[in-house]
Structures are given as C-alpha cells and as structure tokens.
C-alpha atoms as a PDB file:
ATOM      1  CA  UNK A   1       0.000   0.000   0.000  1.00  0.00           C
ATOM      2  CA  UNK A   2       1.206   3.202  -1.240  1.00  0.00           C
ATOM      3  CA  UNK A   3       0.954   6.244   1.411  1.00  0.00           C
ATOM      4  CA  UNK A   4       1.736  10.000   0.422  1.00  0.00           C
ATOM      5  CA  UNK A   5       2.338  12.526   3.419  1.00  0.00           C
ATOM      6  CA  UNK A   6       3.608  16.396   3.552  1.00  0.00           C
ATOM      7  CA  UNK A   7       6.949  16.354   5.243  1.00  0.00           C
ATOM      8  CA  UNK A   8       8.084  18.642   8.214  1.00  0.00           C
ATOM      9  CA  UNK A   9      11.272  20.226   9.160  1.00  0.00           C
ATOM     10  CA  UNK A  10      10.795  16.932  11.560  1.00  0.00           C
ATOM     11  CA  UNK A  11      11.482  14.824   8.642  1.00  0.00           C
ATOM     12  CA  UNK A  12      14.836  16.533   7.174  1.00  0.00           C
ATOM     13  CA  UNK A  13      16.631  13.179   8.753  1.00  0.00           C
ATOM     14  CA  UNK A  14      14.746  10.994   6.971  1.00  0.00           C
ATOM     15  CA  UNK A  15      14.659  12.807   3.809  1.00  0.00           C
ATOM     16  CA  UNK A  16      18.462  12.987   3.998  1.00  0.00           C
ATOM     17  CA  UNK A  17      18.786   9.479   4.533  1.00  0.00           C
ATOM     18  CA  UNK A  18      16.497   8.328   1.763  1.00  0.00           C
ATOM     19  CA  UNK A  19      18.760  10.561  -0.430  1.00  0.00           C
ATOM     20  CA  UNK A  20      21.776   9.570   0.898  1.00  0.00           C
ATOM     21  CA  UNK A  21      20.701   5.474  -0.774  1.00  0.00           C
ATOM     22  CA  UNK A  22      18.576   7.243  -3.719  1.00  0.00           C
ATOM     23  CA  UNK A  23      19.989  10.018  -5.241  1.00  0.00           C
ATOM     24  CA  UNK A  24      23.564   8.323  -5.594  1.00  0.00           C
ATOM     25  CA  UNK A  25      21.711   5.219  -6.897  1.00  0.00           C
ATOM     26  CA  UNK A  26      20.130   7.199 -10.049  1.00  0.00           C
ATOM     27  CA  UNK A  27      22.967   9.517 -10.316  1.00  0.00           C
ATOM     28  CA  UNK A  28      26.348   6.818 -10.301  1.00  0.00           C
ATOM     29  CA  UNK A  29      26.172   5.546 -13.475  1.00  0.00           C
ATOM     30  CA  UNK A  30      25.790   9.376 -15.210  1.00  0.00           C
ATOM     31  CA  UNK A  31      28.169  11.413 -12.795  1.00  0.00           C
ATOM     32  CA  UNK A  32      31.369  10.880 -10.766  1.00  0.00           C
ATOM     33  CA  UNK A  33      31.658  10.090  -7.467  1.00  0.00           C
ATOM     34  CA  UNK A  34      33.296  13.372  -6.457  1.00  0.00           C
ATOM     35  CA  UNK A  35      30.187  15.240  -8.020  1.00  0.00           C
ATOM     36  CA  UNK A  36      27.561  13.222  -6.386  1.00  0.00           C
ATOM     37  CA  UNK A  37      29.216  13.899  -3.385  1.00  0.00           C
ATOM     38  CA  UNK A  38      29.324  17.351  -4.259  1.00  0.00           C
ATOM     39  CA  UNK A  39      25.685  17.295  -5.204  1.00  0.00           C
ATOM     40  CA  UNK A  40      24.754  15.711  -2.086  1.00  0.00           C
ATOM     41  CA  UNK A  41      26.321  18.335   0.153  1.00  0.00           C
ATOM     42  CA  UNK A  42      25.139  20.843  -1.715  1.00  0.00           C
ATOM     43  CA  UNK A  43      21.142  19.576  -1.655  1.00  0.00           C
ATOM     44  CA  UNK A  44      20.917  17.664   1.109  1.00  0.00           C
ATOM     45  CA  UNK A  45      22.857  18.608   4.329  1.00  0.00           C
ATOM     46  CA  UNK A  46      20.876  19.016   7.122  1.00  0.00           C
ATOM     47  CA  UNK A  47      20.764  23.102   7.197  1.00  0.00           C
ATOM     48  CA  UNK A  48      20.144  23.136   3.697  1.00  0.00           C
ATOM     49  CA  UNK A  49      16.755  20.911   3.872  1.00  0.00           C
ATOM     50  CA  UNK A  50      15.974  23.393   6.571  1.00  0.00           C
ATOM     51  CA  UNK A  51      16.365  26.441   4.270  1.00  0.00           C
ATOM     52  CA  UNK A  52      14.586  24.483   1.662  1.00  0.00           C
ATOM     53  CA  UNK A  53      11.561  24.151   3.751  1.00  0.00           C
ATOM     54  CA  UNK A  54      11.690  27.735   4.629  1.00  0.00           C
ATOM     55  CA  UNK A  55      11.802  29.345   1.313  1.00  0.00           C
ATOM     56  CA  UNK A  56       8.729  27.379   0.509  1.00  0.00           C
ATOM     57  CA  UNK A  57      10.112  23.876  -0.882  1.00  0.00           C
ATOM     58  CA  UNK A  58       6.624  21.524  -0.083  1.00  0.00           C
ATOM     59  CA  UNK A  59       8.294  18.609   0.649  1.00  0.00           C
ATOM     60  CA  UNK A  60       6.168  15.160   0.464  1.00  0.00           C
ATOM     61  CA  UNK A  61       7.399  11.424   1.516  1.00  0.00           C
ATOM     62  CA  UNK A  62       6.430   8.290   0.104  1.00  0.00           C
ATOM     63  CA  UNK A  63       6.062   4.773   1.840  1.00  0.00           C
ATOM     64  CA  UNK A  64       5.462   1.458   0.876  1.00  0.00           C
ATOM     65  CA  UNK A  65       3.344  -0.921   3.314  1.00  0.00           C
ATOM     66  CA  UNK A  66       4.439   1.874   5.826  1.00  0.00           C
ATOM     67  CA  UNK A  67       8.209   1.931   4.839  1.00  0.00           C
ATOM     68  CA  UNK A  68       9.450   5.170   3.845  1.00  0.00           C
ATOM     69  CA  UNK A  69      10.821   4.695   0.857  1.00  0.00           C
ATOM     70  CA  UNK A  70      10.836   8.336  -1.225  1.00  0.00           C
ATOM     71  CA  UNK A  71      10.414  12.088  -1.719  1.00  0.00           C
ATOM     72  CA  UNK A  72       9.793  14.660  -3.631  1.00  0.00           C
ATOM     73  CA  UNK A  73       9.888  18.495  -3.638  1.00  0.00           C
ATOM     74  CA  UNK A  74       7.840  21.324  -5.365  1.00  0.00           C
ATOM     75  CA  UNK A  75       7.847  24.830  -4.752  1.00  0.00           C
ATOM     76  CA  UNK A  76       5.859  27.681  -6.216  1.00  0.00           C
ATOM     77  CA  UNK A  77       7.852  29.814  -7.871  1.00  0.00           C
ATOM     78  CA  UNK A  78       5.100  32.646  -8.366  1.00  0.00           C
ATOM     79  CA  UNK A  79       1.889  33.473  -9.740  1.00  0.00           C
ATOM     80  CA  UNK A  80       0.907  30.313 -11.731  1.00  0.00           C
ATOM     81  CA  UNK A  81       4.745  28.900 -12.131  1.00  0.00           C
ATOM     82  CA  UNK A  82       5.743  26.013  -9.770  1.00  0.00           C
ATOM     83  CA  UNK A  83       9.060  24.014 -10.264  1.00  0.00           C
ATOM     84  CA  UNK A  84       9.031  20.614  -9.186  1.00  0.00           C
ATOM     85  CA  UNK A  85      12.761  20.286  -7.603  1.00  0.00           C
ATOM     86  CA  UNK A  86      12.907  16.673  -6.152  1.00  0.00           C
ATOM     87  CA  UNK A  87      11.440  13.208  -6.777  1.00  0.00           C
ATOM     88  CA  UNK A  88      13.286  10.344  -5.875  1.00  0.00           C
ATOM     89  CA  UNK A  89      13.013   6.595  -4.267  1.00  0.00           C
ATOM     90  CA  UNK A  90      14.743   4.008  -3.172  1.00  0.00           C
ATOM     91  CA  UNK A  91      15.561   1.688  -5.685  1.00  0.00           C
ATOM     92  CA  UNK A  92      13.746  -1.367  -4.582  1.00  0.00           C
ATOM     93  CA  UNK A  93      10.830   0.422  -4.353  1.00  0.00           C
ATOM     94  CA  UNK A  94      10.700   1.489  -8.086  1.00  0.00           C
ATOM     95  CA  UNK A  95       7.980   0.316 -10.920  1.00  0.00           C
ATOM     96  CA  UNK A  96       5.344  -0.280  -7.917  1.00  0.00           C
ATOM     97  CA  UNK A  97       3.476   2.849  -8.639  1.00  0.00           C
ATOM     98  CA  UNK A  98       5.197   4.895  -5.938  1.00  0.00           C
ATOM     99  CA  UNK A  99       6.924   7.733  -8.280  1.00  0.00           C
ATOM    100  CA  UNK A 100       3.350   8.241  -9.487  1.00  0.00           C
ATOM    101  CA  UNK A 101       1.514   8.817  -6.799  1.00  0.00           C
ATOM    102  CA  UNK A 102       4.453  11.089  -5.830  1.00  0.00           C
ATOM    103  CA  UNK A 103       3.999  12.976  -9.124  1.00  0.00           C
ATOM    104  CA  UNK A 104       0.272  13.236  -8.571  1.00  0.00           C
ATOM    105  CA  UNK A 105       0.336  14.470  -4.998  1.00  0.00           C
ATOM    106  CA  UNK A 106       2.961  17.319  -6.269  1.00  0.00           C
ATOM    107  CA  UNK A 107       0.713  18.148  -8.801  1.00  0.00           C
ATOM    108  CA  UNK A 108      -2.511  18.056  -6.171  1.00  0.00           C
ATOM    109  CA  UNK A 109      -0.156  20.421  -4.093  1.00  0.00           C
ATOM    110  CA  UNK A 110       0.135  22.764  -7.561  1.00  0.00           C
ATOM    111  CA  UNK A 111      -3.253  22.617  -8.682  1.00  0.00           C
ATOM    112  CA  UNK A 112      -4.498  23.928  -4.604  1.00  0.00           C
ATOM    113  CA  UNK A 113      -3.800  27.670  -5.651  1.00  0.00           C
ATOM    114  CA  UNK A 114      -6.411  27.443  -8.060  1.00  0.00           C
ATOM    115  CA  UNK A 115      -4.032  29.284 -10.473  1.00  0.00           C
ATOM    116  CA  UNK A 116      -5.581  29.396 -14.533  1.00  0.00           C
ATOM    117  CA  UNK A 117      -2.687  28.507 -17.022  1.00  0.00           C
ATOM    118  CA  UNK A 118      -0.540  27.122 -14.132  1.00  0.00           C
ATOM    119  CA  UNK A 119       3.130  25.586 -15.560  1.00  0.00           C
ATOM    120  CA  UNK A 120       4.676  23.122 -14.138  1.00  0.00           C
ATOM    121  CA  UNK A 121       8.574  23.005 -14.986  1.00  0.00           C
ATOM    122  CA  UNK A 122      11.498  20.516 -13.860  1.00  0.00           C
ATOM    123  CA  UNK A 123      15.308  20.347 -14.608  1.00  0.00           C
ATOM    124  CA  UNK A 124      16.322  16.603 -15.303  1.00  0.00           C
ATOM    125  CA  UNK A 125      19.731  15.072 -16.516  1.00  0.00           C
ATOM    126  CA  UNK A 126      19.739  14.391 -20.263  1.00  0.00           C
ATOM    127  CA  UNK A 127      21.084  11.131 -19.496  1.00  0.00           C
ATOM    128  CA  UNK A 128      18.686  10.381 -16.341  1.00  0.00           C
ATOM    129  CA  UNK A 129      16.184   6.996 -17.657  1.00  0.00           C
ATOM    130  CA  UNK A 130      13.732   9.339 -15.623  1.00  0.00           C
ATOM    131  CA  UNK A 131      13.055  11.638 -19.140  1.00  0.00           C
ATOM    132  CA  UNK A 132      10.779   8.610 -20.041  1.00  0.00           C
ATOM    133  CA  UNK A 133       8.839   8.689 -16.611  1.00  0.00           C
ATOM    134  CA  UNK A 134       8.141  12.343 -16.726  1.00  0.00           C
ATOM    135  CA  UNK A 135       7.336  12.074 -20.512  1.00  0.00           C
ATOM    136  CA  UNK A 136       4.537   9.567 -19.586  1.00  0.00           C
ATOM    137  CA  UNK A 137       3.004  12.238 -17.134  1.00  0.00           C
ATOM    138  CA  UNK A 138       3.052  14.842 -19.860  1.00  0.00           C
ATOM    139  CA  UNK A 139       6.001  16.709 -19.922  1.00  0.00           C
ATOM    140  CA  UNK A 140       7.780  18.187 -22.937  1.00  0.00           C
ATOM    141  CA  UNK A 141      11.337  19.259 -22.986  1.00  0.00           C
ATOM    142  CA  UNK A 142      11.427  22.867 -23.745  1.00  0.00           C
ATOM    143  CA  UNK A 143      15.030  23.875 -23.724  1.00  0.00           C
ATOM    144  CA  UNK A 144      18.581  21.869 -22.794  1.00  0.00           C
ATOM    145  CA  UNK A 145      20.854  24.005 -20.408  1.00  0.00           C
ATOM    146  CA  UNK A 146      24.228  23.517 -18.565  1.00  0.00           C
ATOM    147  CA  UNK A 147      24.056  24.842 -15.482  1.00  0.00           C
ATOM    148  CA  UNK A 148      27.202  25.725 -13.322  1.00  0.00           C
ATOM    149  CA  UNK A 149      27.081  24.733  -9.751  1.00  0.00           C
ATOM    150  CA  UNK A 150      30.627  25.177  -8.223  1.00  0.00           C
ATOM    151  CA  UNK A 151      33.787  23.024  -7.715  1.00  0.00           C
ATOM    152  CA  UNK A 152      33.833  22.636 -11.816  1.00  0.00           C
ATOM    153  CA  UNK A 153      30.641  20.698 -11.416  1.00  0.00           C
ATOM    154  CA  UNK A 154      27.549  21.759 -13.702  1.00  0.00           C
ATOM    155  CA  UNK A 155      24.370  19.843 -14.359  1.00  0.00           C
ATOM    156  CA  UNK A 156      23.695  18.659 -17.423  1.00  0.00           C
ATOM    157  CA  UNK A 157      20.135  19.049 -17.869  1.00  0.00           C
ATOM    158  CA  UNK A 158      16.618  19.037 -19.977  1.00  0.00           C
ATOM    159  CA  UNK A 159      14.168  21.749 -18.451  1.00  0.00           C
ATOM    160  CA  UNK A 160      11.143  19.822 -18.856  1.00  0.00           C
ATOM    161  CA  UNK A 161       7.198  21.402 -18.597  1.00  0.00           C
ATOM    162  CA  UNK A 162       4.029  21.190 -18.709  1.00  0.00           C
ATOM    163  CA  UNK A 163       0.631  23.330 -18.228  1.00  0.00           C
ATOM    164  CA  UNK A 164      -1.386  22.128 -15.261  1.00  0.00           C
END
C-alpha cells in the first residue's frame, strides 16, 4: 500500500537518509563520485533541507506498506509557475506505482492555488532513464541548459514542462 504525506522540518533526517541510498543510486552511473558527493552536500545537508523548507520547498514522503521509501519536492515559484525540484526513491521500491503517486500528490499540491494557465517546470539530466517517466506524465522538454554549480561541477540538464 502506497501512502503519500507532507513532510516537516521533523522529517529533514529521513529525507536525507532516503537521499543519501537514492539520489547516488540514479545519479552513479551518469556522474562521478566526487560530483555526487558534491551534489549531495550541496542539496541535502541538514541546514540546507531546513532552508529548503523555509523558502517554501513543499516537501512530500512516500512509503510502501508503511516503509518510507521516497520524496519529492515542489515549490511555487510565483503566480501560476511552480518548479518541481525533487522526486526520488529508493531503488527497490521502483515500478510499484510509488513515483506516481508522488507525481500526482505534487501536482494536487500545484493545482491547490487554483491558479488558470498554471506551468509546471522541472530540470532533469539528459542522461537520467527518468526523461521517459516524466514524458509519460506529460512533460515536454522545452530547452537543454548547462548549469554551473561550483567546484567545476555543472548539471547537465533538460528543463522539462508542462501546463497544469
């Protein structure tokens, strides 16, 4: 059974350790070890969840059969522009479903404000497997962009989107 809940700044533990198994799981076989390190500092230590949360990241976890198992993040960016920042899981708990019902809770959260024309956009590695996921919920990619992000890291990405 598939459970969606809105995360607090309670949960930035278990956020970082689902991303601490997740996010180098999707990411090792497209970046280097140094940069998902990098990446994961940079995202995901403890003070930066916090200032996530803060500035308005909405923050959801998924479990499976009451096992946490993933996560996502959107945040509005403005009037009718949200940017969905985060959705990840733990490998074992891929192609039941989970990903989703993540996706459609974010969009839920989105849809709330009520906004006419809403977008939805997302950045996404142009080698992640993921493009084909967020294809099948009805994304489009709309530009490619190489975005600088310290240490001689950028990220390599597709800005995907979508109107809600």
């Amino acid at each position: 059974m598939i459970t969606i809940c809105p995360a607090t700044l309670a949960d930035v533990d278990l956020i970082r350790r689902l991303a601490e198994v997740a996010f180098p799981a999707t990411y090792r076989p497209i970046l280097s070890e140094a940069q998902i390190a990098y990446m994961m500092q940079w995202m995901y230590a403890p003070e930066r969840l916090v200032e996530q949360i803060h500035a308005g990241h909405h923050y959801l976890l998924a479990a499976w059969n009451g096992e946490p198992c993933g996560y996502c993040s959107i945040e509005r960016e403005g009037a009718g522009r949200y940017h969905l920042h985060k959705i990840y899981l733990l490998p074992e708990a891929q192609g039941k479903g989970i990903g989703k019902a993540l996706w459609q809770a974010a969009l839920i959260y989105a849809r709330s404000f009520g906004e006419p024309r809403a977008t939805l956009e997302l950045r996404v590695n142009r080698a992640n497997p993921a493009l084909g996921f967020y294809r099948h919920m009805g994304m489009q990619i709309l530009r490619s962009e190489d975005l600088p992000i310290g240490e001689g890291f950028s990220m390599n990405d597709y800005i995907m989107g979508m109107e809600l």
